[in-house]
N, C-alpha and C. Protein backbone atom coordinates (compact mmCIF):
# COMPACT_ATOMS: atom_id res chain seq x y z
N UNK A 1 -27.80 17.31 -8.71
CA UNK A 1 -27.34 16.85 -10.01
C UNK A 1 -26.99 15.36 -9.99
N UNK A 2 -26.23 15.06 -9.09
CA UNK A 2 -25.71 13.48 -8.87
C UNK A 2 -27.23 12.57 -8.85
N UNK A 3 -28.38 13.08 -7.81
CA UNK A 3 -29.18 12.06 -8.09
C UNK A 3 -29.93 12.38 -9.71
N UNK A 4 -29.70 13.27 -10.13
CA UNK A 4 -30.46 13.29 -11.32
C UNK A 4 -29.74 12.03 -12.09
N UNK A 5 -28.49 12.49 -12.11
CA UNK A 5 -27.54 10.63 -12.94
C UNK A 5 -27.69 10.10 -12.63
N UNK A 6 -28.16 9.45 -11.15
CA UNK A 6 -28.28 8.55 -10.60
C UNK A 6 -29.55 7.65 -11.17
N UNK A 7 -30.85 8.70 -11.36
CA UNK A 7 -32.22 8.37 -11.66
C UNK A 7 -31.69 7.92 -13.23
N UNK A 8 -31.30 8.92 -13.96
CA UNK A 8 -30.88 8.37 -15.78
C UNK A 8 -30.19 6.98 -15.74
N UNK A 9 -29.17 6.55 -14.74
CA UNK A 9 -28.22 5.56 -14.95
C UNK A 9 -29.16 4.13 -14.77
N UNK A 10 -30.04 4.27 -13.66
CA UNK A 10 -30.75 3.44 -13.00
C UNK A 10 -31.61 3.04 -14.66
N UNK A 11 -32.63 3.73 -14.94
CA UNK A 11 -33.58 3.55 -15.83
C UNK A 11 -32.91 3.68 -16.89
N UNK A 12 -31.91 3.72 -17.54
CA UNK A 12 -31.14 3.24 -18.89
C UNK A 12 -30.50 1.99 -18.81
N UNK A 13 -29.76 1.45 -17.52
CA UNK A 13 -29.99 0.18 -16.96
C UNK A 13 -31.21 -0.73 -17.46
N UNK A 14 -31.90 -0.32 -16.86
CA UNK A 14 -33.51 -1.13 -17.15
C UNK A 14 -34.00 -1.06 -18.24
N UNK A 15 -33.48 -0.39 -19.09
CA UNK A 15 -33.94 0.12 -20.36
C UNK A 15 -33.66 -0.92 -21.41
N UNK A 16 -31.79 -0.84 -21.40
CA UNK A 16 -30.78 -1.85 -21.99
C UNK A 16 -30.47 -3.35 -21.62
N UNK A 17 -30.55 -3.43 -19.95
CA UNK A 17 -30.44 -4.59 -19.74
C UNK A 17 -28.94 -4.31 -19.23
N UNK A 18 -28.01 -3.49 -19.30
CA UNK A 18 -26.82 -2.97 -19.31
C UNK A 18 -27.13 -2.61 -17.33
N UNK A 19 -25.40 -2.43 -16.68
CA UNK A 19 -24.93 -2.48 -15.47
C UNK A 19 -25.66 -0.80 -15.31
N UNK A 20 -25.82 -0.40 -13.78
CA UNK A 20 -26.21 0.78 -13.31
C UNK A 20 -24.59 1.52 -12.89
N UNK A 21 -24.42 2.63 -13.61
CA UNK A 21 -23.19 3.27 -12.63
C UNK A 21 -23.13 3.33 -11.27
N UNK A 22 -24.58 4.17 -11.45
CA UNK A 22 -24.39 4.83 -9.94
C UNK A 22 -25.65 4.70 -9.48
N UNK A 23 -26.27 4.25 -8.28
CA UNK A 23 -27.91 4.11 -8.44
C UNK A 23 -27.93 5.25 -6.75
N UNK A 24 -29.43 5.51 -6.87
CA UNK A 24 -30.26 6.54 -6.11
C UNK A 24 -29.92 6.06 -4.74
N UNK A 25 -29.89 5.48 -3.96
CA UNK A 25 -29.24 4.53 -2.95
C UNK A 25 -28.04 4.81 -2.31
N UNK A 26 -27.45 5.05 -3.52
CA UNK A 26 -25.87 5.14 -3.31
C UNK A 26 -25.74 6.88 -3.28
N UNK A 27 -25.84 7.65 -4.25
CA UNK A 27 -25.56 8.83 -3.99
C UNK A 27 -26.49 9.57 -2.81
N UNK A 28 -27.31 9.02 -2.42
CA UNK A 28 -28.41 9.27 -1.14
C UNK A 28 -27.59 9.22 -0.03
N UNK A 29 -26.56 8.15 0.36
CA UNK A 29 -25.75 7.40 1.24
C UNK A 29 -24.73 8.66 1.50
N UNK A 30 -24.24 8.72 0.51
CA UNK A 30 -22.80 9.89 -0.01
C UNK A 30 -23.41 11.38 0.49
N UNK A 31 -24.57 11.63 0.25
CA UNK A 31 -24.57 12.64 0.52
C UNK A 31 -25.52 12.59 2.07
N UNK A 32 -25.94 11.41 2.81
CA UNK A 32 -26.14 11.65 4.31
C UNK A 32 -24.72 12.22 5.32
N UNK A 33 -25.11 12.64 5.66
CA UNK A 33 -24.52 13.41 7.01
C UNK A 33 -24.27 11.81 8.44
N UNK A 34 -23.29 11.62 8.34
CA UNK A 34 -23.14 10.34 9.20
C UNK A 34 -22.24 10.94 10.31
N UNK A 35 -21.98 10.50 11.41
CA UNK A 35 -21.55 11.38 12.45
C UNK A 35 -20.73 10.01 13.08
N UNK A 36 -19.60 9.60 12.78
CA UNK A 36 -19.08 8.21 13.44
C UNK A 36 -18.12 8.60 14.56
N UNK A 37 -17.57 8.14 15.51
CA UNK A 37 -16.80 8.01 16.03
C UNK A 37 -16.29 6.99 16.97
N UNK A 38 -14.83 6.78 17.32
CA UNK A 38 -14.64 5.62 17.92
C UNK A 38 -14.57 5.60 19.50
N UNK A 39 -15.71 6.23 19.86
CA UNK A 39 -15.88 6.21 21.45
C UNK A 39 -16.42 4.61 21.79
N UNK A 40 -17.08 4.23 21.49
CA UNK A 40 -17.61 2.70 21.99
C UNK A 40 -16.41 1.63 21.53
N UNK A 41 -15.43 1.86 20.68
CA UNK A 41 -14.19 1.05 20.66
C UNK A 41 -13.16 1.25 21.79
N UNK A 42 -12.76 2.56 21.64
CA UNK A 42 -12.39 3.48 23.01
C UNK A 42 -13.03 2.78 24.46
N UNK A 43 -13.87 2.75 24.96
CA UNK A 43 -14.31 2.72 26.32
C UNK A 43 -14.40 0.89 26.26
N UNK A 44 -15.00 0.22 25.18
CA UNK A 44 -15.19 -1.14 25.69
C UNK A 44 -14.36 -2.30 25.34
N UNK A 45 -13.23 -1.62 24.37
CA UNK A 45 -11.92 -2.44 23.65
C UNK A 45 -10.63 -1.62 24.70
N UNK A 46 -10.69 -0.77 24.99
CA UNK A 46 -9.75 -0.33 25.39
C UNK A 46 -8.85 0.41 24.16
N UNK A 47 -9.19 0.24 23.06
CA UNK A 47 -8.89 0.57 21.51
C UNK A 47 -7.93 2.19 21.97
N UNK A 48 -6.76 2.57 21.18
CA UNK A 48 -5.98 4.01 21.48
C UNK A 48 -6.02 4.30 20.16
N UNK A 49 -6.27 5.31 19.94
CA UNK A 49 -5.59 6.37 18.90
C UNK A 49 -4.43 6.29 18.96
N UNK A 50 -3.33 5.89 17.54
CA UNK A 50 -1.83 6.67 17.35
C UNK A 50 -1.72 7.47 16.34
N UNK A 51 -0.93 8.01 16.25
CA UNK A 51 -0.46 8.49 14.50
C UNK A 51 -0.24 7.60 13.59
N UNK A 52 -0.91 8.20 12.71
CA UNK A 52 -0.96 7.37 11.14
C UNK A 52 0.77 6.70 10.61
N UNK A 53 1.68 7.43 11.12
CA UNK A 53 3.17 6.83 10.58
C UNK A 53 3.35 5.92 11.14
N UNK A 54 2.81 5.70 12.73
CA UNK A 54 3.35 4.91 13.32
C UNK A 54 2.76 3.60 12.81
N UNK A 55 1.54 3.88 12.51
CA UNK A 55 0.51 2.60 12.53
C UNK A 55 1.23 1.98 10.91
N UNK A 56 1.31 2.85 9.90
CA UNK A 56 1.93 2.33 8.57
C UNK A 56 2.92 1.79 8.62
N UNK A 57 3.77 2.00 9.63
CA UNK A 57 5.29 1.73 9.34
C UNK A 57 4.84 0.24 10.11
N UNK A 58 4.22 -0.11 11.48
CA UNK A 58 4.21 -1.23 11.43
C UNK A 58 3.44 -2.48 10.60
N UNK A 59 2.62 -1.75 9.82
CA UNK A 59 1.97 -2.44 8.99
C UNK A 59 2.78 -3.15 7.86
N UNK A 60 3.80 -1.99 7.68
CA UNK A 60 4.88 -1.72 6.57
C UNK A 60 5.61 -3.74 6.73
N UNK A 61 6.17 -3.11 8.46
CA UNK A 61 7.03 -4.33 9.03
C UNK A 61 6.56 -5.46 9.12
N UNK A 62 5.25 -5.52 9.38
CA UNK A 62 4.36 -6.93 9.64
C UNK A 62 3.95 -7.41 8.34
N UNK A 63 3.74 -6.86 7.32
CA UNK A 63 4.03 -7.78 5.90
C UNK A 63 5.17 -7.37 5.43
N UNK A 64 6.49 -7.13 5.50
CA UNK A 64 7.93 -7.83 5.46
C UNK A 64 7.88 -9.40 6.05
N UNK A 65 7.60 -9.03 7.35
CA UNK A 65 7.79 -10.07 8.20
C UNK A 65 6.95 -11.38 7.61
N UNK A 66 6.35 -11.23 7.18
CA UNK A 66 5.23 -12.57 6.89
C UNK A 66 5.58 -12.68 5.05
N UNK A 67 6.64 -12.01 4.74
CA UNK A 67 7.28 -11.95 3.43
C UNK A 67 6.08 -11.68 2.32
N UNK A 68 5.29 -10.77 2.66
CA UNK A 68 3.98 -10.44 1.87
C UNK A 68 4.60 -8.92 0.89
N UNK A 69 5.59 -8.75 1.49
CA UNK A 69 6.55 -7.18 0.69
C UNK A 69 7.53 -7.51 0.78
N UNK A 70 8.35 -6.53 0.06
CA UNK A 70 9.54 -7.10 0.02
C UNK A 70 10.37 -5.13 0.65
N UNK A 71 11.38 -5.00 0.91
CA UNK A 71 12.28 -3.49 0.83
C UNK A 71 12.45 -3.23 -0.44
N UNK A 72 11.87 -2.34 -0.95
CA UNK A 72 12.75 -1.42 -2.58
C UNK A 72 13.17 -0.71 -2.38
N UNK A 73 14.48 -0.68 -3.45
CA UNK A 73 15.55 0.05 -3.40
C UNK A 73 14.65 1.97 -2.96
N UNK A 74 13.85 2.12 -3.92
CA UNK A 74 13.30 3.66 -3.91
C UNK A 74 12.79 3.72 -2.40
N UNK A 75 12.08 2.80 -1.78
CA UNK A 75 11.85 3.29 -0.49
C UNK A 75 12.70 3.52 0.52
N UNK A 76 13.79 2.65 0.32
CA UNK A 76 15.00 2.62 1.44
C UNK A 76 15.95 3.96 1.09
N UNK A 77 16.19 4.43 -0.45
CA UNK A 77 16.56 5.71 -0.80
C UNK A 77 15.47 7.19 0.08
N UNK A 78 14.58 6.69 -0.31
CA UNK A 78 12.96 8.01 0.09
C UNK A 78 12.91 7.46 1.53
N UNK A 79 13.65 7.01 2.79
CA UNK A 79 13.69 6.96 3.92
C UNK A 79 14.97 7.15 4.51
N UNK A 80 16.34 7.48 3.51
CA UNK A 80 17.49 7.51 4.15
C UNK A 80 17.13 9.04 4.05
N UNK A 81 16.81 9.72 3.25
CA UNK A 81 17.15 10.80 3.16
C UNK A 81 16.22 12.04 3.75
């Protein structure tokens, strides 16, 4: 179904002169089967897996730190408790 919109969006595009939503390309992409993983970061970066909290929270801290965020009140409430 998606590439069927895909084919209508494309050639009503071309039709009008008007932007493509979604073109044949793209929902082709979406629906390949891609198989990634980070073994070659792993073995030749030395790269580790952590948990996702840990990695946010310093992300959290490192734009504080570079004053790119600021603390809000709701987060410091939704972390005391």
């Amino acid at each position: 179904m998606a590439l069927v919109y895909a084919a209508v969006s494309q050639t009503w595009a071309k039709i009008t002169g008007g932007k493509t939503l979604v073109t044949l390309q793209a929902v082709r992409m979406m629906q390949a089967r891609l198989a990634v993983t980070s073994a070659k970061a792993e073995q030749e970066l030395g790269w580790k897996r952590r948990p996702l909290r840990e990695t946010l929270a310093d992300e959290v801290a490192w734009y504080r730190s570079e004053r790119l965020a600021s603390q809000s009140a709701a987060h410091t409430r939704a972390t005391a408790a």
